[in-house]
Protein backbone atom coordinates (compact mmCIF):
# COMPACT_ATOMS: atom_id res chain seq x y z
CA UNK A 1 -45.15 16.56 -16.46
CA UNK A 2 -42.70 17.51 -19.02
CA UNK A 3 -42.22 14.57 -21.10
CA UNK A 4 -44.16 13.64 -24.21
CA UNK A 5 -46.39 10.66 -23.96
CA UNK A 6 -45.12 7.97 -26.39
CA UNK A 7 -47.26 5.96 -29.21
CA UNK A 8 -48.08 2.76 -27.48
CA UNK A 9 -45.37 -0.36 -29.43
CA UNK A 10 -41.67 -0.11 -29.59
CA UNK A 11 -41.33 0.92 -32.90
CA UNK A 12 -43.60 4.18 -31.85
CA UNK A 13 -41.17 6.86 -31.84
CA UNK A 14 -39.48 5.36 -35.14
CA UNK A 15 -42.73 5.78 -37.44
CA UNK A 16 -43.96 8.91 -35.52
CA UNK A 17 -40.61 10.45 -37.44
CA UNK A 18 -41.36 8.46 -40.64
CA UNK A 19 -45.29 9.77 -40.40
CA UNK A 20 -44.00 13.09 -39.87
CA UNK A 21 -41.69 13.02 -42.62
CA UNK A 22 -44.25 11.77 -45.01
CA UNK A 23 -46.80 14.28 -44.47
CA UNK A 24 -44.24 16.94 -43.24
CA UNK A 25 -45.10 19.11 -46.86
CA UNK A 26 -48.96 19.26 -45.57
CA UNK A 27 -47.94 20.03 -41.95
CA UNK A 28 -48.33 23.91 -42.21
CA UNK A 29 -51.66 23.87 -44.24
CA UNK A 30 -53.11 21.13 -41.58
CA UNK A 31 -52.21 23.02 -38.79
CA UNK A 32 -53.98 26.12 -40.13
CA UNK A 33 -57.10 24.44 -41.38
CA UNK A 34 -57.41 23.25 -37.76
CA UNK A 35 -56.77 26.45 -35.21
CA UNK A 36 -60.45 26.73 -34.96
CA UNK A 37 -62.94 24.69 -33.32
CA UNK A 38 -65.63 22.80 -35.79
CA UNK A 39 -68.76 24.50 -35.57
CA UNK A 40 -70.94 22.42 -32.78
CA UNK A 41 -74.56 21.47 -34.64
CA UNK A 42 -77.78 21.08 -31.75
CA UNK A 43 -77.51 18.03 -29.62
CA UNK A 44 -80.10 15.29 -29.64
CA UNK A 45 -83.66 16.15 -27.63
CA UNK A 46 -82.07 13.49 -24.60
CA UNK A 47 -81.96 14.41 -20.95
CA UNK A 48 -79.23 16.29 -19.93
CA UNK A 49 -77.11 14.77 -17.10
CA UNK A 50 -74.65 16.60 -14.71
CA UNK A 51 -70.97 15.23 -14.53
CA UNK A 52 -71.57 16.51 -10.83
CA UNK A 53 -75.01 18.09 -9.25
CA UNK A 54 -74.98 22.04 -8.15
CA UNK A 55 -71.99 22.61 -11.32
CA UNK A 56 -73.08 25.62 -13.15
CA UNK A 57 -72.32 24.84 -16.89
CA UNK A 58 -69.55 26.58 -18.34
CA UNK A 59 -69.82 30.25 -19.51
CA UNK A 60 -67.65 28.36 -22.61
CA UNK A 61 -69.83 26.01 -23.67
CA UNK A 62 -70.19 24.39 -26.94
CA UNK A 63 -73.55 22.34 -27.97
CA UNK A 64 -72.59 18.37 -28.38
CA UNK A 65 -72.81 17.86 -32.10
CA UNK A 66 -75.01 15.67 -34.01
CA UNK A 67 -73.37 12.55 -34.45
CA UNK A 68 -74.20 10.26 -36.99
CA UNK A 69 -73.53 6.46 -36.93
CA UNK A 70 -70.25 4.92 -37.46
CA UNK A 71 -70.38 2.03 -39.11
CA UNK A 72 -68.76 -1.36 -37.22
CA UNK A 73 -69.43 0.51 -33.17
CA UNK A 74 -71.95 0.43 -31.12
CA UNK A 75 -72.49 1.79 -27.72
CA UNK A 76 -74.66 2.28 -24.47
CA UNK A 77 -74.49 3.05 -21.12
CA UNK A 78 -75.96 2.16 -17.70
CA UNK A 79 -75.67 3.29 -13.93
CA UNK A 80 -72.91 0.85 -11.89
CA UNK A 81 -73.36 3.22 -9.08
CA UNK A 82 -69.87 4.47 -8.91
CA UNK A 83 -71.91 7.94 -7.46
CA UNK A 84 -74.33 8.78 -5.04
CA UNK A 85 -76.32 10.70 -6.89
CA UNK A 86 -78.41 9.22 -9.86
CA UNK A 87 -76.64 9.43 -13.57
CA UNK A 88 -74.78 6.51 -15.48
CA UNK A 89 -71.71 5.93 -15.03
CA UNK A 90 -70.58 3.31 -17.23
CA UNK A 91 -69.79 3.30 -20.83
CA UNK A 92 -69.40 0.21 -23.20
CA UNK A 93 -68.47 0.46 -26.71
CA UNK A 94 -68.41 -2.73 -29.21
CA UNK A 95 -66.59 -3.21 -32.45
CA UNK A 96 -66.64 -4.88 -35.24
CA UNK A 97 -64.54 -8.20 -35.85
CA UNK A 98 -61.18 -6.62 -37.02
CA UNK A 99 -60.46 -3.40 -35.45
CA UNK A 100 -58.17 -2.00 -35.28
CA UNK A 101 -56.56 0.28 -32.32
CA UNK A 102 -53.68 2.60 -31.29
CA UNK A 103 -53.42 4.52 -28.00
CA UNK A 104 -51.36 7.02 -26.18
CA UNK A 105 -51.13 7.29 -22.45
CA UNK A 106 -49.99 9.84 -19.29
CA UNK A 107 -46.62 9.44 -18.46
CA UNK A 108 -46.93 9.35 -15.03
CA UNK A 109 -45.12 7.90 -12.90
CA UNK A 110 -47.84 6.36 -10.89
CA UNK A 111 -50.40 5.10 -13.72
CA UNK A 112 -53.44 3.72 -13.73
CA UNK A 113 -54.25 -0.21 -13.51
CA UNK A 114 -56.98 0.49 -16.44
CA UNK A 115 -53.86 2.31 -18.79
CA UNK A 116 -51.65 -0.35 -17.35
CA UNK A 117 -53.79 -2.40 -19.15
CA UNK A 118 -54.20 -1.12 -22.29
CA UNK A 119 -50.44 -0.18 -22.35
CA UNK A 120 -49.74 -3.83 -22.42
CA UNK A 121 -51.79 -5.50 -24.55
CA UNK A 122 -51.29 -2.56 -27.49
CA UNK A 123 -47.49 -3.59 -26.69
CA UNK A 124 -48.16 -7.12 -26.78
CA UNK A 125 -47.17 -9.08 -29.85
CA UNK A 126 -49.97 -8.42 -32.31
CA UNK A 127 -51.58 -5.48 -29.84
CA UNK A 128 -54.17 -3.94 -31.51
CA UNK A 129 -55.46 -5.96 -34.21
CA UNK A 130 -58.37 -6.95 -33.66
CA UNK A 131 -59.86 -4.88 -30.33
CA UNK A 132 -63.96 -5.92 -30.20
CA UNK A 133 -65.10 -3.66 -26.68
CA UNK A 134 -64.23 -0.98 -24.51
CA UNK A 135 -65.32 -0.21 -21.27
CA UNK A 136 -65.13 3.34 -19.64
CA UNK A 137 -66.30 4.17 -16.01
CA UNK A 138 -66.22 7.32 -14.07
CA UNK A 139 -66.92 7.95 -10.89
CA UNK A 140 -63.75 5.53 -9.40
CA UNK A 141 -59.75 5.94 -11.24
CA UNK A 142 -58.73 2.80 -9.79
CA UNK A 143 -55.14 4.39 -9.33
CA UNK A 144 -52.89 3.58 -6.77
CA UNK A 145 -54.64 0.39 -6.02
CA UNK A 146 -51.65 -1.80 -6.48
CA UNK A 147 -52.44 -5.58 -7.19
CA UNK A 148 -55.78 -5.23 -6.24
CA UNK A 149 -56.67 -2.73 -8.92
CA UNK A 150 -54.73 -4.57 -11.51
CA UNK A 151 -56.77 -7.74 -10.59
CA UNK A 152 -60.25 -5.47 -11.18
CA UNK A 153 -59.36 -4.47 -14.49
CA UNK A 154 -58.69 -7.87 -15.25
CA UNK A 155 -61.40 -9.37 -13.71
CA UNK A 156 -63.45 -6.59 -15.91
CA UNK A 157 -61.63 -7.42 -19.31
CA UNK A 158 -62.24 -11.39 -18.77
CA UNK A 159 -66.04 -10.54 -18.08
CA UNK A 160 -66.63 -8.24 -21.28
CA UNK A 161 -64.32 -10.87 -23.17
CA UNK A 162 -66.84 -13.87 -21.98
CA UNK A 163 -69.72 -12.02 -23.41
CA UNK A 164 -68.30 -10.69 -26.49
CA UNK A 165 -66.81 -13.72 -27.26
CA UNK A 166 -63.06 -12.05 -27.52
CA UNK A 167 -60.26 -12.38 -26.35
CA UNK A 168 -59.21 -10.56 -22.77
CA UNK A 169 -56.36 -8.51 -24.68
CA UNK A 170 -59.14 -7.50 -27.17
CA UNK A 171 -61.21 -5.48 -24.61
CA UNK A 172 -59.50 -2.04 -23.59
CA UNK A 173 -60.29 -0.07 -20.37
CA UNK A 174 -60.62 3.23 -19.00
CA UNK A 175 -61.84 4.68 -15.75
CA UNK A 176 -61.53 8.20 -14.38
CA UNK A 177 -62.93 9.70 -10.93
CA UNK A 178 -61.18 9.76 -7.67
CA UNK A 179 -57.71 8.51 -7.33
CA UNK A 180 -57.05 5.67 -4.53
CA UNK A 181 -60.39 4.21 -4.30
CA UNK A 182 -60.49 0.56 -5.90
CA UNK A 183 -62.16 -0.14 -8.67
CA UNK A 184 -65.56 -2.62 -7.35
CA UNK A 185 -65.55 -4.59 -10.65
CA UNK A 186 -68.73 -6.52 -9.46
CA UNK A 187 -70.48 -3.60 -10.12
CA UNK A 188 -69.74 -3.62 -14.31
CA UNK A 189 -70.29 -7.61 -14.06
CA UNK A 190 -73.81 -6.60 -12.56
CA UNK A 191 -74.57 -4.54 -15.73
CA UNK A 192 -73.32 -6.61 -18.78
CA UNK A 193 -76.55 -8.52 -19.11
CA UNK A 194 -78.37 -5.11 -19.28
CA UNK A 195 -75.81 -3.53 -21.51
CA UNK A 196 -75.83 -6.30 -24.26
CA UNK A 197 -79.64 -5.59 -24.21
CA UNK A 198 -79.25 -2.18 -25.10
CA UNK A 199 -76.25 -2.79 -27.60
CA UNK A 200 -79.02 -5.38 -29.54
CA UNK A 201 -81.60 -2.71 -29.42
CA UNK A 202 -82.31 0.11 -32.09
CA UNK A 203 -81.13 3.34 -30.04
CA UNK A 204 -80.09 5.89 -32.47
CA UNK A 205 -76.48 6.84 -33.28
CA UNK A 206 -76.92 10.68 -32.26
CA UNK A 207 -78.66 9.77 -28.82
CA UNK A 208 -75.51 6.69 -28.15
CA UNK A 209 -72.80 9.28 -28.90
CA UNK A 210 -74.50 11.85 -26.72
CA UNK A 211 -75.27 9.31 -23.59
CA UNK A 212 -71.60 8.05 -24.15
CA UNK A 213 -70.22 11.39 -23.80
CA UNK A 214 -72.71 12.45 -20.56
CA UNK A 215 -71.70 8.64 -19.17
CA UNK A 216 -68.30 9.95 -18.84
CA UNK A 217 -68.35 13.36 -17.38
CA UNK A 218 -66.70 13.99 -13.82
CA UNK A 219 -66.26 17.21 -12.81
CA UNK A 220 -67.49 18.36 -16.30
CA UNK A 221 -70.17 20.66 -16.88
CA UNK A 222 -70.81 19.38 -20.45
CA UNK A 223 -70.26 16.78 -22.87
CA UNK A 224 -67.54 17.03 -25.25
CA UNK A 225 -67.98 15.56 -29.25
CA UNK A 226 -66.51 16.19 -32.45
CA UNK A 227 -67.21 14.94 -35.77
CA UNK A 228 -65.79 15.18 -39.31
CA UNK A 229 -65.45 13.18 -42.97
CA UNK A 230 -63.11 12.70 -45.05
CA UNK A 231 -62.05 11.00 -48.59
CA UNK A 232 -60.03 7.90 -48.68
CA UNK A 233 -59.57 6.69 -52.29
CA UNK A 234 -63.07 7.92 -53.22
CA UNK A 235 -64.90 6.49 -50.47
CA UNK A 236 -66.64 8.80 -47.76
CA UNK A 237 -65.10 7.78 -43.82
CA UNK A 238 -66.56 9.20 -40.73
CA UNK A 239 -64.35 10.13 -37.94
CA UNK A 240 -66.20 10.51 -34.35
CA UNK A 241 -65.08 11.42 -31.05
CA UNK A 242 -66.12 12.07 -27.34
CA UNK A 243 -63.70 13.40 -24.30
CA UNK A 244 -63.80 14.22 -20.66
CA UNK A 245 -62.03 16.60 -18.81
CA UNK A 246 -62.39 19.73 -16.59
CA UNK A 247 -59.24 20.04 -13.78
CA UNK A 248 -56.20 18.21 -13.46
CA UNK A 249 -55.42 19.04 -16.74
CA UNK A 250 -51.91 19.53 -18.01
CA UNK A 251 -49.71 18.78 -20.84
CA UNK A 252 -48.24 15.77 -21.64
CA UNK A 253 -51.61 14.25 -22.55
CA UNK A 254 -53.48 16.44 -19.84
CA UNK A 255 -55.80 14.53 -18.16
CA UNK A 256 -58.13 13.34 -19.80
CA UNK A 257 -60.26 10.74 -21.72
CA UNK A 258 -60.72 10.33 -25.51
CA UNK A 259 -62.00 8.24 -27.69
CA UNK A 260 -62.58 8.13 -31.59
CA UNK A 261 -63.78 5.94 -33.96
CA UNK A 262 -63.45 6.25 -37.50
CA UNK A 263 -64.49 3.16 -40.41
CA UNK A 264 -61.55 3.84 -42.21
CA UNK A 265 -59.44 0.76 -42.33
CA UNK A 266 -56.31 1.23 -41.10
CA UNK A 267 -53.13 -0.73 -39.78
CA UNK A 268 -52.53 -0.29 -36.40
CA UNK A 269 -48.48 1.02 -37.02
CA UNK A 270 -50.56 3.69 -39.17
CA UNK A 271 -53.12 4.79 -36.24
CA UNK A 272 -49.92 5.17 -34.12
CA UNK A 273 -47.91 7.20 -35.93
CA UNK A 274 -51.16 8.91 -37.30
CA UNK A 275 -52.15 9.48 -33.14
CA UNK A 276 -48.39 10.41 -32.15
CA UNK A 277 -48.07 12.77 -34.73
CA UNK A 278 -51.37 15.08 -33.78
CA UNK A 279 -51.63 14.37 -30.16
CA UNK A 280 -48.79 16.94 -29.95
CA UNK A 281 -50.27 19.92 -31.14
CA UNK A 282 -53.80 19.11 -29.97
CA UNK A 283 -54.03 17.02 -26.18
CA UNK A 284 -50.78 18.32 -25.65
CA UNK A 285 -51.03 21.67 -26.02
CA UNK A 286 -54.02 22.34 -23.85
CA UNK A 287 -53.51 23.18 -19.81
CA UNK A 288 -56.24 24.18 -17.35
CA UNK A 289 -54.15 23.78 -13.67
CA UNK A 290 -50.67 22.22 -14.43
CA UNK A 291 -51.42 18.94 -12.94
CA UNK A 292 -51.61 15.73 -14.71
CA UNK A 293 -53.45 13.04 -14.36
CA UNK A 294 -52.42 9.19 -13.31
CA UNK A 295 -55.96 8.33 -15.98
CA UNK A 296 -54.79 9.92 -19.14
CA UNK A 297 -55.81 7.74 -22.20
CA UNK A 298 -56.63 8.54 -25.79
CA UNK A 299 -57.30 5.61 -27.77
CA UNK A 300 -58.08 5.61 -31.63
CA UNK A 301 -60.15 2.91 -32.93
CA UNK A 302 -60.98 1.92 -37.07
CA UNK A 303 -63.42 -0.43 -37.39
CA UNK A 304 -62.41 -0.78 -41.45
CA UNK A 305 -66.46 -0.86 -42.46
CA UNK A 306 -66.25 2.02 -45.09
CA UNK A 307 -65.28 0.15 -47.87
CA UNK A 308 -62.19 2.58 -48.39
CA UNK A 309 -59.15 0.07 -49.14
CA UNK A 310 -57.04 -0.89 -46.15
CA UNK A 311 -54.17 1.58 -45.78
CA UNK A 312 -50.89 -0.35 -44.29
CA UNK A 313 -48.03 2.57 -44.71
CA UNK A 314 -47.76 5.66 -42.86
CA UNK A 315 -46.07 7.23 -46.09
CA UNK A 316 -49.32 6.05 -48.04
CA UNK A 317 -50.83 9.43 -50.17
CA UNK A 318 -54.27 8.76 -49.42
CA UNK A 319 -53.77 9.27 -45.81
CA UNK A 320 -53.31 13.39 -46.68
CA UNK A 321 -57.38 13.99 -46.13
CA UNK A 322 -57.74 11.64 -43.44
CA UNK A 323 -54.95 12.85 -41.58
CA UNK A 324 -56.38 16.89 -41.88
CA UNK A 325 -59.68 15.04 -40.65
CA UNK A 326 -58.44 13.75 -37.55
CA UNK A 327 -56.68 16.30 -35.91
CA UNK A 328 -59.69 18.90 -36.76
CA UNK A 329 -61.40 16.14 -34.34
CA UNK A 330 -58.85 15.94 -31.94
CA UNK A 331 -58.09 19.84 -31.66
CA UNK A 332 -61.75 20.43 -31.11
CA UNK A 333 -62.30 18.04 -28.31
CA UNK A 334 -58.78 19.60 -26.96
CA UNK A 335 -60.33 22.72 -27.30
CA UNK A 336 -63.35 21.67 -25.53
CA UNK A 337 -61.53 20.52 -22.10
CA UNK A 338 -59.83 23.75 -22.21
CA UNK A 339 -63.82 25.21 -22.09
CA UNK A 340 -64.69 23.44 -19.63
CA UNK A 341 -62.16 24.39 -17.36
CA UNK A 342 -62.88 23.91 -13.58
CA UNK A 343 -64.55 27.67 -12.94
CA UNK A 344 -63.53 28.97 -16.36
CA UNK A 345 -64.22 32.40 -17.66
CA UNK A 346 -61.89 32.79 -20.77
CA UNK A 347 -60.53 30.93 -23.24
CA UNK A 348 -57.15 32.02 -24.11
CA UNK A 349 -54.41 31.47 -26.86
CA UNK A 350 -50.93 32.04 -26.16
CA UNK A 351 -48.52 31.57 -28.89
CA UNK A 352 -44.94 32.27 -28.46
CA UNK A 353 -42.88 33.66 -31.47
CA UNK A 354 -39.01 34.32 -32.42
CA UNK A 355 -38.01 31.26 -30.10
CA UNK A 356 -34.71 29.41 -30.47
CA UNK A 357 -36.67 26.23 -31.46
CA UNK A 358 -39.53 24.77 -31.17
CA UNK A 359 -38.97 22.96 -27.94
CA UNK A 360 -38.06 25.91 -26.20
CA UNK A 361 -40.92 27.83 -27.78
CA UNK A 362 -43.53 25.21 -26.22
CA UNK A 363 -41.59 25.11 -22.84
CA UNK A 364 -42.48 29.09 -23.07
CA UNK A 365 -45.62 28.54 -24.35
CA UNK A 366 -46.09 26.40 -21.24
CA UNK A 367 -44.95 28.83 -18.68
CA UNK A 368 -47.15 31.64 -19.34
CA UNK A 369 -50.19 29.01 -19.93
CA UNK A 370 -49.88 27.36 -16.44
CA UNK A 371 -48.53 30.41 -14.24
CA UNK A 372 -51.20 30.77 -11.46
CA UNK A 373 -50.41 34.92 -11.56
CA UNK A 374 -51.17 35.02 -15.31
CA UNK A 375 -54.56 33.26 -14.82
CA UNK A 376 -56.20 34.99 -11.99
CA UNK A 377 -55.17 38.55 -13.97
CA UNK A 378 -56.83 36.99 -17.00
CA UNK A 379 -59.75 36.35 -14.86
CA UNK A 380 -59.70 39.94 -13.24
CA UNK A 381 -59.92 41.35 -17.05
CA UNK A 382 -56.01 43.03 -16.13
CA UNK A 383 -53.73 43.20 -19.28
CA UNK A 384 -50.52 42.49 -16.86
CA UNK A 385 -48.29 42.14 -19.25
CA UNK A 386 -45.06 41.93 -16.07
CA UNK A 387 -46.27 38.68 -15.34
CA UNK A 388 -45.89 37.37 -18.70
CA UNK A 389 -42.31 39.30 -18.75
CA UNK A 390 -42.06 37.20 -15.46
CA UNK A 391 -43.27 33.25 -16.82
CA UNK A 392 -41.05 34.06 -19.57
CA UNK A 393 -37.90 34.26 -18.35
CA UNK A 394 -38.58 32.17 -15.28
CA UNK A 395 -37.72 29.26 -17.88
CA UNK A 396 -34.38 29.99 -18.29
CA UNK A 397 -34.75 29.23 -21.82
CA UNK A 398 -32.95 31.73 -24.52
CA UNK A 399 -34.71 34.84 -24.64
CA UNK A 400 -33.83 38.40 -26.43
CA UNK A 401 -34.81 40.96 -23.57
CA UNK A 402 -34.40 44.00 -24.90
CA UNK A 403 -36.42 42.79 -28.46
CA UNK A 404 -39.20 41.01 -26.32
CA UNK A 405 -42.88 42.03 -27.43
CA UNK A 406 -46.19 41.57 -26.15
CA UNK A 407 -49.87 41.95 -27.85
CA UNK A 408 -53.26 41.07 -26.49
CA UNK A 409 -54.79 40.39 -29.30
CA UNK A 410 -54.45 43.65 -31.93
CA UNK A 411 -53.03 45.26 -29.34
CA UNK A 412 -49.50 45.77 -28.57
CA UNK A 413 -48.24 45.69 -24.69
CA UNK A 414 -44.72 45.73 -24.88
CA UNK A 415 -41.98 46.29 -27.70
CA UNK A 416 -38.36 45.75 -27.81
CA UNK A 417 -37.88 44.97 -24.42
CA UNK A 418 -40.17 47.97 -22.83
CA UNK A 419 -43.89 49.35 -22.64
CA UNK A 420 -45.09 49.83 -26.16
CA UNK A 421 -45.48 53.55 -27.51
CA UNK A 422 -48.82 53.22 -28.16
CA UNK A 423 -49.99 51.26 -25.23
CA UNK A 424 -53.25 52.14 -24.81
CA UNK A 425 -54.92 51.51 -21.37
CA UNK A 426 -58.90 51.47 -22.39
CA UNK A 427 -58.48 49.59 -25.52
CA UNK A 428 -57.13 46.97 -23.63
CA UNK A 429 -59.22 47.02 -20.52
CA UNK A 430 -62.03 46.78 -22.97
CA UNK A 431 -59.85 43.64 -25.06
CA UNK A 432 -59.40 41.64 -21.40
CA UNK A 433 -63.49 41.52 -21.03
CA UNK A 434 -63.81 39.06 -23.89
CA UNK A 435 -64.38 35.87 -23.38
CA UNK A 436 -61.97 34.35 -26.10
CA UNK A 437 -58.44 36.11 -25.40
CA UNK A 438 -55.02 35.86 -27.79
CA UNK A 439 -51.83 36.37 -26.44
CA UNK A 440 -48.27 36.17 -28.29
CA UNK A 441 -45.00 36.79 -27.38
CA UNK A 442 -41.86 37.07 -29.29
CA UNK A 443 -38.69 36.55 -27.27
CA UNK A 444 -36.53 37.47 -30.48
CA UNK A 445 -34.46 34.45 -30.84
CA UNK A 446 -35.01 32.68 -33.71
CA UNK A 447 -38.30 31.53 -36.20
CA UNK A 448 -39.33 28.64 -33.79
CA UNK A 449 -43.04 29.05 -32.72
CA UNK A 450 -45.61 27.14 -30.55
CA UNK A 451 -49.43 27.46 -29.39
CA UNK A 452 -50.81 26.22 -25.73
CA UNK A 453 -54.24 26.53 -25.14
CA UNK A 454 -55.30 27.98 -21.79
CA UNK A 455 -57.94 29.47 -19.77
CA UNK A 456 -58.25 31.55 -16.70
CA UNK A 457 -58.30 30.56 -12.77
CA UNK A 458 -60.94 31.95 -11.04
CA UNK A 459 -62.25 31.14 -7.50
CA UNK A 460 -64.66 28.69 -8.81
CA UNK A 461 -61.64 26.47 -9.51
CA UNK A 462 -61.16 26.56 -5.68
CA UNK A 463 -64.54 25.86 -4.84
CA UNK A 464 -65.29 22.60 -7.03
CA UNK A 465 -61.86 21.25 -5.72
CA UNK A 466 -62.27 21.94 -2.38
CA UNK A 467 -64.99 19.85 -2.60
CA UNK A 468 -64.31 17.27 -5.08
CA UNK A 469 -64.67 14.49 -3.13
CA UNK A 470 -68.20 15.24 -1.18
């Protein structure tokens, strides 16, 4: 899909530009603070579980982090039985009286009844003001389910609400698994009485944020967390995250799951400009297949616990830290799906140079990332440097043949429009055998630039879809 997904609320758009403009003098110095993952610190000693049995885990990998406890959430999961096999597959997260939430969603045309949801009580008069639960399961999208599903996930929300004592419209939803199957919401009511239990019990934060992240693994081959702090006024705030995602994943929003928490108190205008603004260089930018998801949700949550004051303007100074905080988070779980890629082998960076602006730099950016002859010579370790000639100009977007270059990494491919002087063929047979890979073009048209995270495709990608459903 080649639209960006919008900030949930009318006025989204208006104080994503206003956002932008305020912190548009840090913009540069955020960007490169974030290019690299966080380093990933040992998980907690829990028992590993498999988004799917017989998945090998990815050559990719990262450890999930240790994640300390963010103050005003708590969360736990249990088996609903959405699979065969024995894992849980149910996630439930409560907040604190006063949270506050912002979310962006796919733009597909056939969405979800779960991001239906959420969609329209963020948009609702008042949406996001004071969310107290969310409630993730896997194993079952409910999409495509027409009134039926929409009846589940409200069945679901009045059931959490009832417990909670909430409101329906303050209990969000997400679900992710296989697409036309209804959602059995009788299974979650089964569980609530057990999942209260656990919320009133003592479980550490580490092992909750690691079973939340397991608890919502498909097709993934390993949990996905981040974790940073920041400064707000003085005070110390903790920003925490988990995601899912292996295949079907494509910009806008690829598809995925995310969901962070931070104790910062903040308005829910600011979290949607604040989510708008990042989501565009971080979920957006990653691709695995091409193909996006009807399931796609990120939803960013501020329980206000921290004692930092309450920020209620997105051109409010103290939001410079916080802001660098957050999309470190969000680029590393970004990065992470990317890793996890259905039968991935390489990570890869492609960032296109000398474009004629910045959209048409990311539609380039996007070409190369997502063309199926690109990835499978990644994945045979084969600099082909014609088939990036060929996703270039397959976009018809401006492009400077004869001053096109090429490098793989240090190495330089092509040069003003032909094969570089000093192509060497062993250096960069040896370069392709990495397993992190950076390519950039420049198409000699202007100073506009853009990065899309990739990896390869590799027959294992054929394999686990071929039998996604068994």
């Amino acid at each position: 899909m080649s639209r960006a997904p919008r900030a949930s609320g009318s006025t989204g758009k208006a104080i994503e530009q206003a956002v932008g403009k305020a912190l548009d003098p840090l913009a540069t110095a955020l960007r490169k603070a974030t290019q690299g993952s966080a380093p990933a610190q040992p998980a907690p000693a829990t028992p590993a579980t498999p988004g799917k049995p017989g998945l090998k885990v990815s050559p990719l990998a990262v450890p999930f982090p240790t994640i300390p406890g963010v103050g005003g959430v708590e969360m736990t999961t249990a088996r609903a039985g959405f699979y065969k096999h024995e894992r849980d597959d149910l996630v439930v997260f409560r907040f604190a009286r006063g949270t506050s939430c912002a979310g962006v969603f796919t733009r597909h045309k056939v969405g979800s009844a779960p991001v239906d949801w959420c969609r329209r009580q963020l948009d609702s008069a008042g949406g996001g003001q004071d969310v107290r639960a969310l409630v993730v399961n896997a194993g079952c999208a409910n999409a495509f389910t027409g009134k039926a599903g929409a009846d589940a996930a409200r069945r679901t929300a009045s059931e959490v609400a009832k417990r909670f004592g909430c409101r329906q419209r303050d209990v969000m939803l997400a679900s992710t698994g296989v697409i036309g199957v209804l959602l059995d919401d009788r299974k979650i009511a089964a569980k609530l009485g057990e999942i209260e239990h656990k919320l009133d019990g003592d479980t550490p934060a580490p092992e909750q944020w690691a079973a939340a992240g397991r608890g919502i693994m498909t097709t993934d081959t390993f949990p996905k967390g981040s974790f940073a702090e920041c400064k707000i006024d003085g005070y110390t705030v903790r920003i925490a995250g988990i995601a899912k995602g292996s295949g079907m994943i494509a910009p806008d929003m690829a598809t995925m799951l995310a969901f962070i928490v931070t104790d910062a108190d903040i308005h829910p205008t600011v979290l949607r400009a604040l989510l708008g603004l990042h989501v565009r260089t971080t979920f957006n930018s990653v691709t695995v297949d091409g193909d996006t998801s009807t399931n796609d949700t990120c939803l960013l949550f501020a329980t206000g616990t921290s004692g930092a004051p309450r920020i209620g303007r997105v051109g409010d100074r103290r939001l410079k830290e916080f802001s660098a905080a957050l999309d470190k988070v969000m680029l590393d779980l970004a990065h992470q799906l990317v890793r996890d890629g259905e039968g991935a082998s390489k990570f890869v960076r492609i960032t296109v140079e000398g474009a004629a602006s910045p959209a048409s730099a990311r539609k380039l950016a996007k070409s190369i990332a997502d063309s199926p002859l690109v990835k499978t010579a990644i994945a045979g370790e084969d600099a082909n440097w014609g088939r990036i000639v060929m996703a270039v100009g397959k976009t018809e977007e401006p492009v400077d043949r004869d001053h096109l270059a090429i490098r793989f990494g240090p190495h330089q491919a092509a040069v003003d429009g032909a094969i570089a002087p000093t192509y060497d063929e062993a250096k960069m047979s040896a370069y392709m055998k990495r397993p992190e890979i950076d390519i950039a073009v420049d198409v000699g048209m202007g100073r506009a630039s853009a990065t899309v995270w990739t990896c390869d495709l590799t027959k294992g990608y054929v394999e686990i879809n071929g039998d996604y459903r068994s």
